[in-house]
N, C-alpha and C. Protein backbone atom coordinates (compact mmCIF):
# COMPACT_ATOMS: atom_id res chain seq x y z
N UNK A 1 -7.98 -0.33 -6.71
CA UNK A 1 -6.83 -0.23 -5.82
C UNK A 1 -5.55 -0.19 -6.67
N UNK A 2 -5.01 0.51 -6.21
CA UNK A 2 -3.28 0.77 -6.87
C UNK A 2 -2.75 -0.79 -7.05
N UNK A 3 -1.64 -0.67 -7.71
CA UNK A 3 -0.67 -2.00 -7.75
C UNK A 3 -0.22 -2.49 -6.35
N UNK A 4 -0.34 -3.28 -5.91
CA UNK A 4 0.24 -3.61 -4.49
C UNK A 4 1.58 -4.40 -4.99
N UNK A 5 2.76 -4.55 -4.38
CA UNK A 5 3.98 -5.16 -4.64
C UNK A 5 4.78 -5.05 -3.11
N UNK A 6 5.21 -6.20 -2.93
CA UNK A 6 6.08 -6.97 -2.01
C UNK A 6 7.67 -6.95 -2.47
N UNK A 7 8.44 -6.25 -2.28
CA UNK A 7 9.92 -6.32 -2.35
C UNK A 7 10.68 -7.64 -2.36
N UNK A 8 11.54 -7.63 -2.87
CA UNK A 8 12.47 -8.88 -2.51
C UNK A 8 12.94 -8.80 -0.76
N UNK A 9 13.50 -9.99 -0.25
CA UNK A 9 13.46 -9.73 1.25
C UNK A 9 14.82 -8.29 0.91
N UNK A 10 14.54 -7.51 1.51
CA UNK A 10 15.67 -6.53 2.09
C UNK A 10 16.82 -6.95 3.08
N UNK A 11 16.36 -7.79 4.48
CA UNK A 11 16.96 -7.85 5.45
C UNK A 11 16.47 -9.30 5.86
N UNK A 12 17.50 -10.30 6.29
CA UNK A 12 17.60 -11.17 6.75
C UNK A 12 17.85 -11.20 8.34
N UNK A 13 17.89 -11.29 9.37
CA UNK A 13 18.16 -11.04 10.68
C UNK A 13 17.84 -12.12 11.81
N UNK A 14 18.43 -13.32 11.55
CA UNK A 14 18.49 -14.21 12.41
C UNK A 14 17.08 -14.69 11.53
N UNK A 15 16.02 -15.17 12.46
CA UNK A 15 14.72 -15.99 11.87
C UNK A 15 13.96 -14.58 11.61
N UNK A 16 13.97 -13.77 11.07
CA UNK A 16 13.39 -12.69 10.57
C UNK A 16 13.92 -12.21 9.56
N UNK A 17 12.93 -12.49 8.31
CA UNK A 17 12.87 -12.39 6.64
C UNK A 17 11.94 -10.75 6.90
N UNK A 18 12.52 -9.50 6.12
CA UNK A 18 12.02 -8.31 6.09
C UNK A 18 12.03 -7.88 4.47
N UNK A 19 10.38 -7.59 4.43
CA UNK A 19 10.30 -7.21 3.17
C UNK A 19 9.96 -5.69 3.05
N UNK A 20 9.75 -4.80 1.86
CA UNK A 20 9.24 -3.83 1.77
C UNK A 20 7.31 -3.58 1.64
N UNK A 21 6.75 -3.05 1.72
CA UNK A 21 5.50 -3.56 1.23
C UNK A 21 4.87 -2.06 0.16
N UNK A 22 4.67 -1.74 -1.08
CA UNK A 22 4.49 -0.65 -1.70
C UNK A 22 3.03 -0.62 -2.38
N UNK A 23 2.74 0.21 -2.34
CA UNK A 23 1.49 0.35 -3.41
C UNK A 23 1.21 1.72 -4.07
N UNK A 24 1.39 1.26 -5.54
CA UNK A 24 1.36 2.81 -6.30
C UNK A 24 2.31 3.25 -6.31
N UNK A 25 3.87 2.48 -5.96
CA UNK A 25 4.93 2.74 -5.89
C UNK A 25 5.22 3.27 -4.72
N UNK A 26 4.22 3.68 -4.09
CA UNK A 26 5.14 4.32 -2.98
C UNK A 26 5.35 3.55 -1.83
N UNK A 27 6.01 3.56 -0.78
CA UNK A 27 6.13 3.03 0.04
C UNK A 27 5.53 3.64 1.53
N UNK A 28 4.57 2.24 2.05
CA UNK A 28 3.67 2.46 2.87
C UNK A 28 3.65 1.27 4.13
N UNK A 29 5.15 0.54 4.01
CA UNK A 29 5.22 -0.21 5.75
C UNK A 29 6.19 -1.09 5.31
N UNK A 30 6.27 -2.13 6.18
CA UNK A 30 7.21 -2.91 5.95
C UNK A 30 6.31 -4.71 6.32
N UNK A 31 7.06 -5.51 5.64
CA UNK A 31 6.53 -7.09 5.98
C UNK A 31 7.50 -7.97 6.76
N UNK A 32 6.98 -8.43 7.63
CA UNK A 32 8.40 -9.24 8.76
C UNK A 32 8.02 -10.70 8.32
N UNK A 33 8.52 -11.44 8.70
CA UNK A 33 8.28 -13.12 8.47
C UNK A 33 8.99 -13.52 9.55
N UNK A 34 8.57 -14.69 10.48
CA UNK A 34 9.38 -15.14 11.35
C UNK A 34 9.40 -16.17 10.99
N UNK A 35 10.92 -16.69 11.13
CA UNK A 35 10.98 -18.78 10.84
C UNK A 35 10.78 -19.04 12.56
N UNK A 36 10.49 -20.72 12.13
CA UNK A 36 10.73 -21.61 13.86
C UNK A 36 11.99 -22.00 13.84
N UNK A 37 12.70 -21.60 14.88
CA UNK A 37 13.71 -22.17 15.59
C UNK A 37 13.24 -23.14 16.21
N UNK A 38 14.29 -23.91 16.53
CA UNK A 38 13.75 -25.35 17.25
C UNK A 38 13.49 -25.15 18.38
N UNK A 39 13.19 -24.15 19.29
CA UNK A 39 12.41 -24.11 20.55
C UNK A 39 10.93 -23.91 20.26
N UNK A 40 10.99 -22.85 18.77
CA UNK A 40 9.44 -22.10 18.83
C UNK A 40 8.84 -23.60 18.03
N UNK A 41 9.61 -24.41 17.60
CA UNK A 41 8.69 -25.83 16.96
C UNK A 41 8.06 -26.67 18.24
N UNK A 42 8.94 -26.47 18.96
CA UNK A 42 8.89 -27.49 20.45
C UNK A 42 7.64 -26.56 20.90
N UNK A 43 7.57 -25.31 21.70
CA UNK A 43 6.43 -24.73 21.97
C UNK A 43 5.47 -24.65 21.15
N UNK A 44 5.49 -24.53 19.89
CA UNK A 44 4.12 -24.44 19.43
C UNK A 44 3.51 -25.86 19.04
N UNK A 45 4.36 -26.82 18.91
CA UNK A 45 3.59 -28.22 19.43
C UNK A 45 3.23 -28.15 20.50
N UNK A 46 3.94 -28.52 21.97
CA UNK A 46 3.33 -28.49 23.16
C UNK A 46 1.90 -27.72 23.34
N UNK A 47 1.83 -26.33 22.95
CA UNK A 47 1.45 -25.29 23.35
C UNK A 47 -0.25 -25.06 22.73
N UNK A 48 0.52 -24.99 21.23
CA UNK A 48 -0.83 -24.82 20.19
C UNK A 48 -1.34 -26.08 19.49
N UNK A 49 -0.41 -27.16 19.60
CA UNK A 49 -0.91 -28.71 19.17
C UNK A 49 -1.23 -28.66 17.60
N UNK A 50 0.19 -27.57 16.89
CA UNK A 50 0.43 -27.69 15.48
C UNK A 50 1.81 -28.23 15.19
N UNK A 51 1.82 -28.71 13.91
CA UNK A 51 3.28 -29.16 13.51
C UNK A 51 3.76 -28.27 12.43
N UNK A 52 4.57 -27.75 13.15
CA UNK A 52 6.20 -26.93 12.27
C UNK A 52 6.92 -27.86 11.99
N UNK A 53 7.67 -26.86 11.14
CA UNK A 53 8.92 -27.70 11.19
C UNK A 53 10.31 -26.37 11.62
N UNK A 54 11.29 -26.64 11.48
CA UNK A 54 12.12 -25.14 12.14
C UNK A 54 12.38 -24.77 10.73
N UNK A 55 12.23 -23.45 10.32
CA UNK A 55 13.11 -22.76 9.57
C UNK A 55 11.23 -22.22 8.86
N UNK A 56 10.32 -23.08 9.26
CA UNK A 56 9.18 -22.70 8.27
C UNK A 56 8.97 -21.44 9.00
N UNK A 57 8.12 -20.44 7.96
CA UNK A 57 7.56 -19.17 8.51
C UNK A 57 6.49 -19.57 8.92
N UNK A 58 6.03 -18.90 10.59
CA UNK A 58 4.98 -19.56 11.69
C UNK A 58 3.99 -18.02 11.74
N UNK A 59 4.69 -17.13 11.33
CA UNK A 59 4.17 -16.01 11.28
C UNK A 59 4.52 -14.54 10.77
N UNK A 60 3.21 -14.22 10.34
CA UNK A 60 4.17 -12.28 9.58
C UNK A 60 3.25 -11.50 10.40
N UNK A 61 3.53 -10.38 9.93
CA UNK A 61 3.43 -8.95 10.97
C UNK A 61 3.50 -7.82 9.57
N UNK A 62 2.74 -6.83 9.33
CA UNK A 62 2.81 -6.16 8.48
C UNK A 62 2.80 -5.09 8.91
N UNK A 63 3.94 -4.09 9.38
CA UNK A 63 4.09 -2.70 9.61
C UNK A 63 3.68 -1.67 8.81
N UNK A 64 2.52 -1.09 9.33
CA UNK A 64 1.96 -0.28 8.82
C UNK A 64 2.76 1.69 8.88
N UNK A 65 2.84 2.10 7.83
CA UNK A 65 3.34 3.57 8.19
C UNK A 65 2.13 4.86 8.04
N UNK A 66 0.70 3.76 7.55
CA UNK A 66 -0.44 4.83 7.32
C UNK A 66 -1.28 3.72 7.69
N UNK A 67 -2.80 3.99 8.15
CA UNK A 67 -3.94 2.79 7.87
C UNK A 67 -4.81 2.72 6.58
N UNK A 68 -4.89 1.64 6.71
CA UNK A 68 -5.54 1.14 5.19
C UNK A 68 -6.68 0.33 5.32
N UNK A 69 -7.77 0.48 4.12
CA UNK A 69 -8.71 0.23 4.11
C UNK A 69 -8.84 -1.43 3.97
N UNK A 70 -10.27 -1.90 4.70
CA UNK A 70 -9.99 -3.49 5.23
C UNK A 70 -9.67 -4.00 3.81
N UNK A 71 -10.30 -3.50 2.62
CA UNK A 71 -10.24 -4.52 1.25
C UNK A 71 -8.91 -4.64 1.25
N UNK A 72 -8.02 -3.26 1.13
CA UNK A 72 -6.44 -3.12 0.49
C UNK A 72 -5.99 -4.37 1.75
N UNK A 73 -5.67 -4.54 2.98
CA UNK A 73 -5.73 -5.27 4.15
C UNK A 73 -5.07 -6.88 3.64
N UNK A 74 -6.49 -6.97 3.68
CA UNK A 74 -7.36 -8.63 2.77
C UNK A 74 -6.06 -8.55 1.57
N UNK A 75 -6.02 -7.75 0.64
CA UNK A 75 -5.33 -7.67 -0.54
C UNK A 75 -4.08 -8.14 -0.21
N UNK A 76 -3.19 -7.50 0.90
CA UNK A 76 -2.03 -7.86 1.35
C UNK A 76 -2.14 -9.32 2.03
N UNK A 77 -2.83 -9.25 2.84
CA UNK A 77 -2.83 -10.94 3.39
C UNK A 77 -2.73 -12.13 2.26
N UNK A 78 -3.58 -11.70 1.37
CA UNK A 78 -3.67 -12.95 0.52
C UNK A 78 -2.59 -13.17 -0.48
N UNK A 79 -1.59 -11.72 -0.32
CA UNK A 79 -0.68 -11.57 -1.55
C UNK A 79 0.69 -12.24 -0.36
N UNK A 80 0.74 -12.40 0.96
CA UNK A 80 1.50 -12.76 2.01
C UNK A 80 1.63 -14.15 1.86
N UNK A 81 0.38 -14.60 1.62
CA UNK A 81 -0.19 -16.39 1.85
C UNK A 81 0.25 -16.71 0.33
N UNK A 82 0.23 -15.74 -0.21
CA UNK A 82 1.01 -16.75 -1.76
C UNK A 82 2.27 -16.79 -1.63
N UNK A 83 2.64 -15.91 -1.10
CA UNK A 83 4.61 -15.97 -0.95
C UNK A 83 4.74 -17.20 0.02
N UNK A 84 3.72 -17.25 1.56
CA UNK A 84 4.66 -17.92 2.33
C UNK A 84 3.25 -18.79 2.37
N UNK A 85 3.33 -20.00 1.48
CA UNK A 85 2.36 -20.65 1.64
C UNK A 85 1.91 -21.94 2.75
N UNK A 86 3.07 -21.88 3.45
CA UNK A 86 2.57 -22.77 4.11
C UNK A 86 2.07 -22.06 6.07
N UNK A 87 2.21 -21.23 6.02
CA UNK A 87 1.97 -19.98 7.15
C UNK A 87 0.74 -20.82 7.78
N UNK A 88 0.79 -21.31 8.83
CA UNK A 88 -0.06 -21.87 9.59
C UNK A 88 -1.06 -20.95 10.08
N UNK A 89 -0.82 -19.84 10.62
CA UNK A 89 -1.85 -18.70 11.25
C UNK A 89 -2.13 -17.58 10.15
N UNK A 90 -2.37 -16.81 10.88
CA UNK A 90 -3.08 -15.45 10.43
C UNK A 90 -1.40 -14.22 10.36
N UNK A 91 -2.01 -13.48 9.59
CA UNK A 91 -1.17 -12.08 8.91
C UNK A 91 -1.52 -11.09 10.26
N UNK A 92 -0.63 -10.52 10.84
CA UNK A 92 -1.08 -9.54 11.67
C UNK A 92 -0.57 -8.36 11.35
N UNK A 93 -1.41 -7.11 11.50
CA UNK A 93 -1.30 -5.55 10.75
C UNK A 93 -1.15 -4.83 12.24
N UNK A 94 -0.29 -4.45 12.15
CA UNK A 94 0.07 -3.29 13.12
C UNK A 94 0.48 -1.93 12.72
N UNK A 95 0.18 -0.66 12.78
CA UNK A 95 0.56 0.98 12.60
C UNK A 95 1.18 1.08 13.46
N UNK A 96 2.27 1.74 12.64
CA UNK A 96 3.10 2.56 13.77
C UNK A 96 2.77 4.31 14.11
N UNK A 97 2.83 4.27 15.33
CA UNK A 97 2.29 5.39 16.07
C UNK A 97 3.16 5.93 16.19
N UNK A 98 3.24 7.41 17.16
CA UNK A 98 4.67 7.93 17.90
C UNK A 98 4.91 7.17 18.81
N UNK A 99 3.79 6.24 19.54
CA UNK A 99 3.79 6.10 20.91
C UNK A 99 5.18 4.49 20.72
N UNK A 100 5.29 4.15 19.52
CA UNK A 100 5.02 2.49 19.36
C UNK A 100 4.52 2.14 18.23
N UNK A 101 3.40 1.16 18.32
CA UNK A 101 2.73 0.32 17.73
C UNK A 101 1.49 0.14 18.50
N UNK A 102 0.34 0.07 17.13
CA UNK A 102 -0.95 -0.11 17.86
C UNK A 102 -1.06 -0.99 16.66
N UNK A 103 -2.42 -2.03 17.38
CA UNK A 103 -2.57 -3.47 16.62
C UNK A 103 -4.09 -3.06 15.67
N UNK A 104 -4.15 -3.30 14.42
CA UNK A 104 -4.94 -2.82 13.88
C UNK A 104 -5.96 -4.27 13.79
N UNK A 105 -5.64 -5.44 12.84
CA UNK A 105 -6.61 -6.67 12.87
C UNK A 105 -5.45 -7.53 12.09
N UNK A 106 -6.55 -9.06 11.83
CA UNK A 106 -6.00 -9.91 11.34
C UNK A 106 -6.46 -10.00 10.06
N UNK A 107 -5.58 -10.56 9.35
CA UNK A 107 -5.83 -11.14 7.66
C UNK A 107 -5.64 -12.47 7.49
């Protein structure tokens, strides 16, 4: 597999950290990160019966601009979980379509 590399964040946007995501240099989607605000700490205690704290990243989303094979996938998830190590859930991969977004799997 090509070099995989994660950008410095690009875009900051309220609780959304946006990275680039490249491999082989080229560029092939984008990486979101969401922090908890102090409501999403309050709901996901109540809700999911985990402890945040606010500002931690609770979850990423990896915008896909092509699909990729499950290994390369895996490759990104695990290169996600080293940046944001304390990520309570799962990496979610979504392609973008014309239509939107279609949900591909988890990492």
């Amino acid at each position: 597999m090509a070099e995989l590399e994660l950008s410095d964040p690009t875009s900051s946007e309220g609780d959304v950290e946006t990275r680039g995501l490249m491999i082989g240099g080229s560029n092939v989607g984008q990486v979101r990160a969401y922090r908890a605000t102090e409501e999403e700490v309050k709901t996901i205690k109540s809700k999911l019966k985990k402890t945040i704290r606010p500002g931690q990243v609770f979850s990423v989303k990896v915008f896909l601009d092509k699909e990729l094979d499950e290994n390369t996938t895996e490759a990104i998830a695990q290169k996600i979980r080293g940046i944001y190590k304390e990520l309570p859930g799962k990496v979610y991969f979504v392609l973008k379509t014309n239509d939107g977004f279609a949900p591909l799997r988890l990492g």
